[in-house]
Protein backbone atom coordinates (compact mmCIF):
# COMPACT_ATOMS: atom_id res chain seq x y z
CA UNK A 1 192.01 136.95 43.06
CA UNK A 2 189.75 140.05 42.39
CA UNK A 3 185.84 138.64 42.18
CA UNK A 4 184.28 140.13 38.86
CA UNK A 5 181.10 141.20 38.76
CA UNK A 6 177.69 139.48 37.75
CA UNK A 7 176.82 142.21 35.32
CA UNK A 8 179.71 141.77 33.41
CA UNK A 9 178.19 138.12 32.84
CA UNK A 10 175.52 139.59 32.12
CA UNK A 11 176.39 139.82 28.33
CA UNK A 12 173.59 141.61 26.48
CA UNK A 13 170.71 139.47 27.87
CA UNK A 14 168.61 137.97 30.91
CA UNK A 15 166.28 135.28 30.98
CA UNK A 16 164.26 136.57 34.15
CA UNK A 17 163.17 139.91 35.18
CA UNK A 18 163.41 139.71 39.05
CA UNK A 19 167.02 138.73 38.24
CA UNK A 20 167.88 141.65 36.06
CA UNK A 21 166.47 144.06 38.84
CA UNK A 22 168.62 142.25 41.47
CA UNK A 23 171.53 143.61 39.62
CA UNK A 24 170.58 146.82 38.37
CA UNK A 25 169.27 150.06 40.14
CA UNK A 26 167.13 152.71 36.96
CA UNK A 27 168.89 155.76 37.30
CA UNK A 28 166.91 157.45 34.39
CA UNK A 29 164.64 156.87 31.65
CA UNK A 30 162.79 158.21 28.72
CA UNK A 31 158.54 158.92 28.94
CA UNK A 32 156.91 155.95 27.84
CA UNK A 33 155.82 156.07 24.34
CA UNK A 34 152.55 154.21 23.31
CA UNK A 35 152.83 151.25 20.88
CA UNK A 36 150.07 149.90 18.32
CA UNK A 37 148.68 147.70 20.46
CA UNK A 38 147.10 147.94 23.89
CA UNK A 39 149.60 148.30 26.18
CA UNK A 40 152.40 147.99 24.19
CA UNK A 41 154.81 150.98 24.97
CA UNK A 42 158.17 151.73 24.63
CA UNK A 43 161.17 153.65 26.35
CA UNK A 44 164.97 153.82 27.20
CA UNK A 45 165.98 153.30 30.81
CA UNK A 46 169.85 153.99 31.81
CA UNK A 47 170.91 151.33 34.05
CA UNK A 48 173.68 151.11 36.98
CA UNK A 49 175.15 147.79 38.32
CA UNK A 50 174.60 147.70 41.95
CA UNK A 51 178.18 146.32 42.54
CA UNK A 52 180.10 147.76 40.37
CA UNK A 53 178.39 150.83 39.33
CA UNK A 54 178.49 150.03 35.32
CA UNK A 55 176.02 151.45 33.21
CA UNK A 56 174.04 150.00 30.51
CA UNK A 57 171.01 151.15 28.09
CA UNK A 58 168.20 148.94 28.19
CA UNK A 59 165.46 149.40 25.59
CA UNK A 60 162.19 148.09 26.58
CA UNK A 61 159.24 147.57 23.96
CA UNK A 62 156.64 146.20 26.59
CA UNK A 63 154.50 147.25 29.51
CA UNK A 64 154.20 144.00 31.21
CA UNK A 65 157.34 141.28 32.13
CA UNK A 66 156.82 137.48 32.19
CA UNK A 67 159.07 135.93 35.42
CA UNK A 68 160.82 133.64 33.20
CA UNK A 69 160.00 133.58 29.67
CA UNK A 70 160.93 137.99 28.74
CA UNK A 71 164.31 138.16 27.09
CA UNK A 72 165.78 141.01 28.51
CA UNK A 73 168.47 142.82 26.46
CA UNK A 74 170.52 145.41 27.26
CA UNK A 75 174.03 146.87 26.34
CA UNK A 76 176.93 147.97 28.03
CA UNK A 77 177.41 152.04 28.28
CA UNK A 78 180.00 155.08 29.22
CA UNK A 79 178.42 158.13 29.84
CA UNK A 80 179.46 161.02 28.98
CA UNK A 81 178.03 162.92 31.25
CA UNK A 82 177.02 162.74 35.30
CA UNK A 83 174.06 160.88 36.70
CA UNK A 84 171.93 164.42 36.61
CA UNK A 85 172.23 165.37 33.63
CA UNK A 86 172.05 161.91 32.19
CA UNK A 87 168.33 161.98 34.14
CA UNK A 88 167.97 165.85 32.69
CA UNK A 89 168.21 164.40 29.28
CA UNK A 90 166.13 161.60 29.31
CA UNK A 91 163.24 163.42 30.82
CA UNK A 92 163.13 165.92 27.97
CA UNK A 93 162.79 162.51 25.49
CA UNK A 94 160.03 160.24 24.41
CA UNK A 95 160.18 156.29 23.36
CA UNK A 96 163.46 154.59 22.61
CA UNK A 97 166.43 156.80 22.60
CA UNK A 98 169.30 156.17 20.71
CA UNK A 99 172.58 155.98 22.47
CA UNK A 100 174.16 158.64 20.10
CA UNK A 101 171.50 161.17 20.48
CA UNK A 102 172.29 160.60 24.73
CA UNK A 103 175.89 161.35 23.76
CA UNK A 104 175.03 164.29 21.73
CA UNK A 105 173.00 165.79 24.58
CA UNK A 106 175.24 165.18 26.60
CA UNK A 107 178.47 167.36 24.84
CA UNK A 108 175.58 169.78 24.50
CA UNK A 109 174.94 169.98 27.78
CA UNK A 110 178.83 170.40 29.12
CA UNK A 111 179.27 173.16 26.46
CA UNK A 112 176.53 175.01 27.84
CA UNK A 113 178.12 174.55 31.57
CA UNK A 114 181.06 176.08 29.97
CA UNK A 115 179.63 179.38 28.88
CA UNK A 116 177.57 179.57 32.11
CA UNK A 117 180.47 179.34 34.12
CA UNK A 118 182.77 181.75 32.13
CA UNK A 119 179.50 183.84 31.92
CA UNK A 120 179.13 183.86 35.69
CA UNK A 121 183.14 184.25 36.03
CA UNK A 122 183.44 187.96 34.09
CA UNK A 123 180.03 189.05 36.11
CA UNK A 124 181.63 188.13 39.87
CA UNK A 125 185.24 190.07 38.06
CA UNK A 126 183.15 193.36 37.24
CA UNK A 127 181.41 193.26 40.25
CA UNK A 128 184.70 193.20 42.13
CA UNK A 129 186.06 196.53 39.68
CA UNK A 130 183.69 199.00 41.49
């Protein structure tokens, strides 16, 4: 019998910190964006299981983590893009990112690859004319 894996127990939430970075490795995330109060800031973080190399957006709203008493929430996620341009993305942003503008970005981002490469394509064809 195939053993699942913990993250997809993990089911939107964790009670403790040090647990939730026992099964996730950041891959990316979004410059921290100041709150109200003192040291209150915000910012999106793209997660990857460390087992079985899910993703998930996590969305945290505060500086500092409690060991046991922080509910940490985050949600399942597909990318639709590759780990570099998912990290491309999220550098360019501020604060909490929503998951559709990530998606957006990210079709943005493959349809300018496109035109680069047929743009790069014709200019190695002409070169090879002369």
């Amino acid at each position: 019998m195939k053993e699942e894996c913990h993250c997809s127990s993990f089911d939107r939430k964790c009670n403790c910190f040090s647990e939730f970075l026992k099964i996730f490795d950041i891959i990316a995330s979004s410059k921290l964006k100041s709150g109200e109060k003192y040291g209150e800031v915000a910012y999106t973080a793209i997660l990857k299981c460390k087992k079985c190399n899910s993703y998930y957006l996590w969305d945290s709203y505060s500086q500092i983590y409690s060991e046991k008493e922080d509910l940490i929430l985050a949600r399942k996620y597909i990318p639709k893009t590759d780990e570099k341009d998912l990290q491309l993305i999220l550098r360019g942003m501020e604060g909490v990112v929503d998951e559709n503008k990530i998606d957006e970005l990210s079709q943005l981002s493959e349809k300018l690859r496109q035109i680069e490469l047929k743009r790069n394509f014709q200019i190695y064809i002409n070169e090879n004319k002369n």
